[in-house]
Each structure stands twice: as structure tokens, then as C-alpha cells.
N, C-alpha and C. Protein backbone atom coordinates (compact mmCIF):
# COMPACT_ATOMS: atom_id res chain seq x y z
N UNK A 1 31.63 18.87 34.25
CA UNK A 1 30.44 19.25 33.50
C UNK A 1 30.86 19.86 32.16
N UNK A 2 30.19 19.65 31.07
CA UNK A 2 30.65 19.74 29.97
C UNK A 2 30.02 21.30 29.87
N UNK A 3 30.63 22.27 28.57
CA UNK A 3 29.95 23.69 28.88
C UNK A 3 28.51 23.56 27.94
N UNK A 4 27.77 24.66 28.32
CA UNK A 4 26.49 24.40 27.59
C UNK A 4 26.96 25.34 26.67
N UNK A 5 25.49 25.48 25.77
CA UNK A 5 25.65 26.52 24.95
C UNK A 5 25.59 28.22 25.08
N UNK A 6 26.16 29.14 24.81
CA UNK A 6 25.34 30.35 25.01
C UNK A 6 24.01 30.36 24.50
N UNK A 7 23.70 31.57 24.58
CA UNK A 7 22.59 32.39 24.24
C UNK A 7 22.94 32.52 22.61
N UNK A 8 24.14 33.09 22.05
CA UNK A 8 24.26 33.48 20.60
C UNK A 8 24.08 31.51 20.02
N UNK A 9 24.76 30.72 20.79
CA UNK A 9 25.13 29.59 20.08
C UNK A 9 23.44 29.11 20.11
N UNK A 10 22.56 29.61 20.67
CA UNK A 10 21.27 28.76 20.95
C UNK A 10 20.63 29.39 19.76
N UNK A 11 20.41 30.56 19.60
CA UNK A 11 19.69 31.49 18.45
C UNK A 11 20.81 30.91 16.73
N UNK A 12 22.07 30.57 16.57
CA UNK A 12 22.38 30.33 15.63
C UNK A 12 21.71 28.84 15.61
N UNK A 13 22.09 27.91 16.06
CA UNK A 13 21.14 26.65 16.54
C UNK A 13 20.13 26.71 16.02
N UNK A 14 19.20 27.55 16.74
CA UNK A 14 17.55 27.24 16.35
C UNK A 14 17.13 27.94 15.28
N UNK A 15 18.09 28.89 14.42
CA UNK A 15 17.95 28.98 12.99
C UNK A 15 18.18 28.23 11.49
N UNK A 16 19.45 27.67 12.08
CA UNK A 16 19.65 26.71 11.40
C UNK A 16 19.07 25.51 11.48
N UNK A 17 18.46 24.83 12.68
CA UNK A 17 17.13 23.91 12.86
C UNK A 17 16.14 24.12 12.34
N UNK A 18 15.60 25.17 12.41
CA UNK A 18 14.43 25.62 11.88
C UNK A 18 14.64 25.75 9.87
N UNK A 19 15.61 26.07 9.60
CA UNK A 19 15.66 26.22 8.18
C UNK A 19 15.77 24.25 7.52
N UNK A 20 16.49 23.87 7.83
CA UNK A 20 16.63 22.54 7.78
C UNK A 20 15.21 21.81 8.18
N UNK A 21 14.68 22.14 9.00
CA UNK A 21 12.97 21.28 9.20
C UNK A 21 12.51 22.00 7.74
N UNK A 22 12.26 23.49 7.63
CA UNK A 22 11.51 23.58 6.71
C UNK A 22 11.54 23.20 5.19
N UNK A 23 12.90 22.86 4.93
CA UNK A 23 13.91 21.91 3.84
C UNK A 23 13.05 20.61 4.16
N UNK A 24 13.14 20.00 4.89
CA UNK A 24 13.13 18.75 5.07
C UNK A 24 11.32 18.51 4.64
N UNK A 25 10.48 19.63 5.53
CA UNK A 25 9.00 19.46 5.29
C UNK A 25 8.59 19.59 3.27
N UNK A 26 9.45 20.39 3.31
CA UNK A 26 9.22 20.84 1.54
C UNK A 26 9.17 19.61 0.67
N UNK A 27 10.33 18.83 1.44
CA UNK A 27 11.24 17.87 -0.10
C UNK A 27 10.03 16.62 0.51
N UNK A 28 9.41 16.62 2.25
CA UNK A 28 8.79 15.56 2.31
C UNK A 28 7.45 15.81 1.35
N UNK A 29 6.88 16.29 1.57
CA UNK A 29 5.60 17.25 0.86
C UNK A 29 5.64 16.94 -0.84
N UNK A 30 6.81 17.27 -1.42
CA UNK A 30 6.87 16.94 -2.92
C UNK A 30 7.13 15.50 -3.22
N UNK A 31 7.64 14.76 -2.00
CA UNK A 31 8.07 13.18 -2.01
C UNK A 31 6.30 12.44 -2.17
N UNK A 32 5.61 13.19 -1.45
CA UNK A 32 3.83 13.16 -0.63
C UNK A 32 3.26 13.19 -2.27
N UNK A 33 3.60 14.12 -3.24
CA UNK A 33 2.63 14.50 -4.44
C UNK A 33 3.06 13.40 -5.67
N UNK A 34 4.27 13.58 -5.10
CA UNK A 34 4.78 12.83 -6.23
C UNK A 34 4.90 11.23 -6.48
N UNK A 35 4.48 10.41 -5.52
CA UNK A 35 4.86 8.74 -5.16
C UNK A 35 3.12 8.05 -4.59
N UNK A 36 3.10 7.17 -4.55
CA UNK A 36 1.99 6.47 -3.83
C UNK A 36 2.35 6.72 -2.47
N UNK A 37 1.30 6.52 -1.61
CA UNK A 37 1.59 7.00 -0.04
C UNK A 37 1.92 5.29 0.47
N UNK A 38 1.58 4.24 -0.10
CA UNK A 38 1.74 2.94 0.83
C UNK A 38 2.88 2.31 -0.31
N UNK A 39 3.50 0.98 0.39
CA UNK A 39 4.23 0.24 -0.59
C UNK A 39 5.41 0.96 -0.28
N UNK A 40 6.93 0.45 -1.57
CA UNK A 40 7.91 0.53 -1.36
C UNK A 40 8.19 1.84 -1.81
N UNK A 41 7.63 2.29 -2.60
CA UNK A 41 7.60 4.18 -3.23
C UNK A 41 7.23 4.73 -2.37
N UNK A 42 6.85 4.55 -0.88
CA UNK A 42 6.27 5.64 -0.33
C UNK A 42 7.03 5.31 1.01
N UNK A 43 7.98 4.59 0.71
CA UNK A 43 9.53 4.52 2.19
C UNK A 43 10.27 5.91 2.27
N UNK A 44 10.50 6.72 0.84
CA UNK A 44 11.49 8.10 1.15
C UNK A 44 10.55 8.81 2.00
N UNK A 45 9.52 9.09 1.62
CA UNK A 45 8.74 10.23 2.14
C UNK A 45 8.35 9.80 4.11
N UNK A 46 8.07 8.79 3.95
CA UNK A 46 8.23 8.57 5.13
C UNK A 46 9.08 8.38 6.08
N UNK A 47 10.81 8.51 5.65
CA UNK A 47 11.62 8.22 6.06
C UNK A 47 12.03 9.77 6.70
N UNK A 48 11.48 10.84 5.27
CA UNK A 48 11.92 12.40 5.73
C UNK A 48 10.71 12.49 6.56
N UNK A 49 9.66 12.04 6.72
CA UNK A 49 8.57 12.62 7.92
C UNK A 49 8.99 12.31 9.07
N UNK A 50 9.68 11.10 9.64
CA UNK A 50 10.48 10.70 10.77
C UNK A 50 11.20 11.66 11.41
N UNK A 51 11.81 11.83 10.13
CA UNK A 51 13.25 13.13 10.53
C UNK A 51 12.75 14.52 11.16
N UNK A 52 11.48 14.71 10.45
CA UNK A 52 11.10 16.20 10.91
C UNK A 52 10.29 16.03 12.02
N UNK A 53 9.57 15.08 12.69
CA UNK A 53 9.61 14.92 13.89
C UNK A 53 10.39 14.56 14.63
N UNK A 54 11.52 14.26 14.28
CA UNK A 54 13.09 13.87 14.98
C UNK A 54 13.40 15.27 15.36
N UNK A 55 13.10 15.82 14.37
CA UNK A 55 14.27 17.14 14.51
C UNK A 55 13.26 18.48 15.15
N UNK A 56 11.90 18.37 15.18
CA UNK A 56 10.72 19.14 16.00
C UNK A 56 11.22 18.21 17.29
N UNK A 57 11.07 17.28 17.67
CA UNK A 57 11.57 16.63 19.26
C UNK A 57 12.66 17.24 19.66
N UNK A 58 13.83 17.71 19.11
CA UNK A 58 15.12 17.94 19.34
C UNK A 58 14.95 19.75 19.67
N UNK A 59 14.51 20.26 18.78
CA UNK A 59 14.42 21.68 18.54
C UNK A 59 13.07 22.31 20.15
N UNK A 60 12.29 21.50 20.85
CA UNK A 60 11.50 21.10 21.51
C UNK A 60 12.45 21.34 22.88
N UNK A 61 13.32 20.04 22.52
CA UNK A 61 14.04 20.06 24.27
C UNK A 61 15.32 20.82 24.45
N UNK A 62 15.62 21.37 23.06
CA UNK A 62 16.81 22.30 23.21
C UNK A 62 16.25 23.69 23.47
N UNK A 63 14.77 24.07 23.09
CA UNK A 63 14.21 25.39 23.70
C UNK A 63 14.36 25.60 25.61
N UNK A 64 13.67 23.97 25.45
CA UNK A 64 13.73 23.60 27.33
C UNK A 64 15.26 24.02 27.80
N UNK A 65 15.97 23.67 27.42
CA UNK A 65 17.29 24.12 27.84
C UNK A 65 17.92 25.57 27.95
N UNK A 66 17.64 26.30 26.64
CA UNK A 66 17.55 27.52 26.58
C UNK A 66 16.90 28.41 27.73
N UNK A 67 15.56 27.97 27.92
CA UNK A 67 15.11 28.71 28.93
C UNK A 67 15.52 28.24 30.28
N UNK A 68 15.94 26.65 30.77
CA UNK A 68 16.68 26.80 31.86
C UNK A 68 18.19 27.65 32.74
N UNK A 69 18.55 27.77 31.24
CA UNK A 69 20.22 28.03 31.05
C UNK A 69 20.19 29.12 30.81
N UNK A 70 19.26 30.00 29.89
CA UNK A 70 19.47 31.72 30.12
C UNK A 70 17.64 32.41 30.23
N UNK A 71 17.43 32.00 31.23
CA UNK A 71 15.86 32.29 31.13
C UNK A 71 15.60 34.10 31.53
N UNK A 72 16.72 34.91 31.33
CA UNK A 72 16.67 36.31 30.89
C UNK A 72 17.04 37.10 29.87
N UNK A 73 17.27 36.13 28.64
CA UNK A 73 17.46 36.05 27.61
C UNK A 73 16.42 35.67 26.58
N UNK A 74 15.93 34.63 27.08
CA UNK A 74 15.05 33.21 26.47
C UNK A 74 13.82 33.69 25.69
N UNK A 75 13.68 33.10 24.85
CA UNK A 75 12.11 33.73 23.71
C UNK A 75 12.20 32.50 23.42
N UNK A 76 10.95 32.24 22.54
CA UNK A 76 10.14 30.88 21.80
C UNK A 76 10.64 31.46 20.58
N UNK A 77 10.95 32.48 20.02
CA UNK A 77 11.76 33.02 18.35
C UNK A 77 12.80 32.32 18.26
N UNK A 78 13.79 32.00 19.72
CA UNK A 78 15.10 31.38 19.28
C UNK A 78 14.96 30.02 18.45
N UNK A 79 14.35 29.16 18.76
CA UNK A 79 13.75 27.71 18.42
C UNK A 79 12.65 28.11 16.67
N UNK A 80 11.88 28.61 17.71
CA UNK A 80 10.95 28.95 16.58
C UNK A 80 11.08 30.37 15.96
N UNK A 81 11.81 30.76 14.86
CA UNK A 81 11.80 32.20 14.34
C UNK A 81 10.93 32.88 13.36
N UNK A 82 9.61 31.88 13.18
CA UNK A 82 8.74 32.72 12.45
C UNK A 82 8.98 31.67 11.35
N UNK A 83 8.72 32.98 10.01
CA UNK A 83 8.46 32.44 8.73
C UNK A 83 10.00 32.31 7.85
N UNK A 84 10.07 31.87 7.42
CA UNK A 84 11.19 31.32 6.57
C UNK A 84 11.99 32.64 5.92
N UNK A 85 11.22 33.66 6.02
CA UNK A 85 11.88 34.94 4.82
C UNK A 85 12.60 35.78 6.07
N UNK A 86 12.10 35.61 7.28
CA UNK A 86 12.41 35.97 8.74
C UNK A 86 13.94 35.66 8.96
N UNK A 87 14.52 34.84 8.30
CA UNK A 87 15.28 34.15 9.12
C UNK A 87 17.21 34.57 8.59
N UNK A 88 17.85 34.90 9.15
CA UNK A 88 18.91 35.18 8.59
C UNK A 88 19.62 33.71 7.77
């Protein structure tokens, strides 16, 4: 069996997930104002909207894990830490 993660490795994890989605929602969002939404100008933006539900799916089943693996530890902050100014 391969080792899981700790508890510290899960909270560095789901900060750095979480900062990277909110990167990713920003640049999709300005891709959104800035391009037509259909056609070949509107492939980037949709390519980063993929990702941030790629990476909300991922951040999703790695909470699930967290709470299987240290569920006396475990918060919804590790995954999800709030607001962006929150976040180390």
C-alpha cells in the first residue's frame, strides 16, 4: 500500500488547490469579458473552465479522503479555506 498523505500534507494541498482554482477562475472570467463566448476565440476560456471543474472534482474527492484518513483532524477549511486573503 502506497503511504497516504498526512494531515499537514492535506491542508498544504488544499491551499495550494484552492489558490490555483481561484487563479484559474480569474484568468477564465477575463478570457469570458474579453473574447466572443462561441467560435474559435472562445476555445481558451473554455478550455480554463474545464480545468476548474477538473480541479473542484479533484479538491472534492481529496476532502473525501481527508476525512476518511484523519477524520479527528478533518474540517471542510482544509479543501476549502475561505477567501483568498485567508490563505497562507
Amino acid at each position: 500500500m502506497k503511504p497516504r498523505l498526512t494531515f499537514e500534507e492535506h491542508t498544504e494541498m488544499g491551499h495550494a488547490l484552492a489558490r490555483i482554482q481561484d487563479e484559474l477562475q480569474n484568468r477564465s472570467v477575463r478570457l469570458a469579458n474579453a473574447y466572443p463566448r462561441s467560435g474559435p476565440e472562445a476555445i481558451p476560456e473554455k478550455k480554463l473552465d474545464q480545468a476548474c471543474k477538473a480541479l473542484s472534482e479533484a479538491r472534492s474527492a481529496l476532502e473525501e479522503l481527508l476525512f476518511k484518513e484523519h477524520p479527528e483532524r478533518a474540517g471542510v477549511t482544509v479543501y476549502y479555506p475561505g477567501r483568498q486573503d485567508d490563505r497562507p
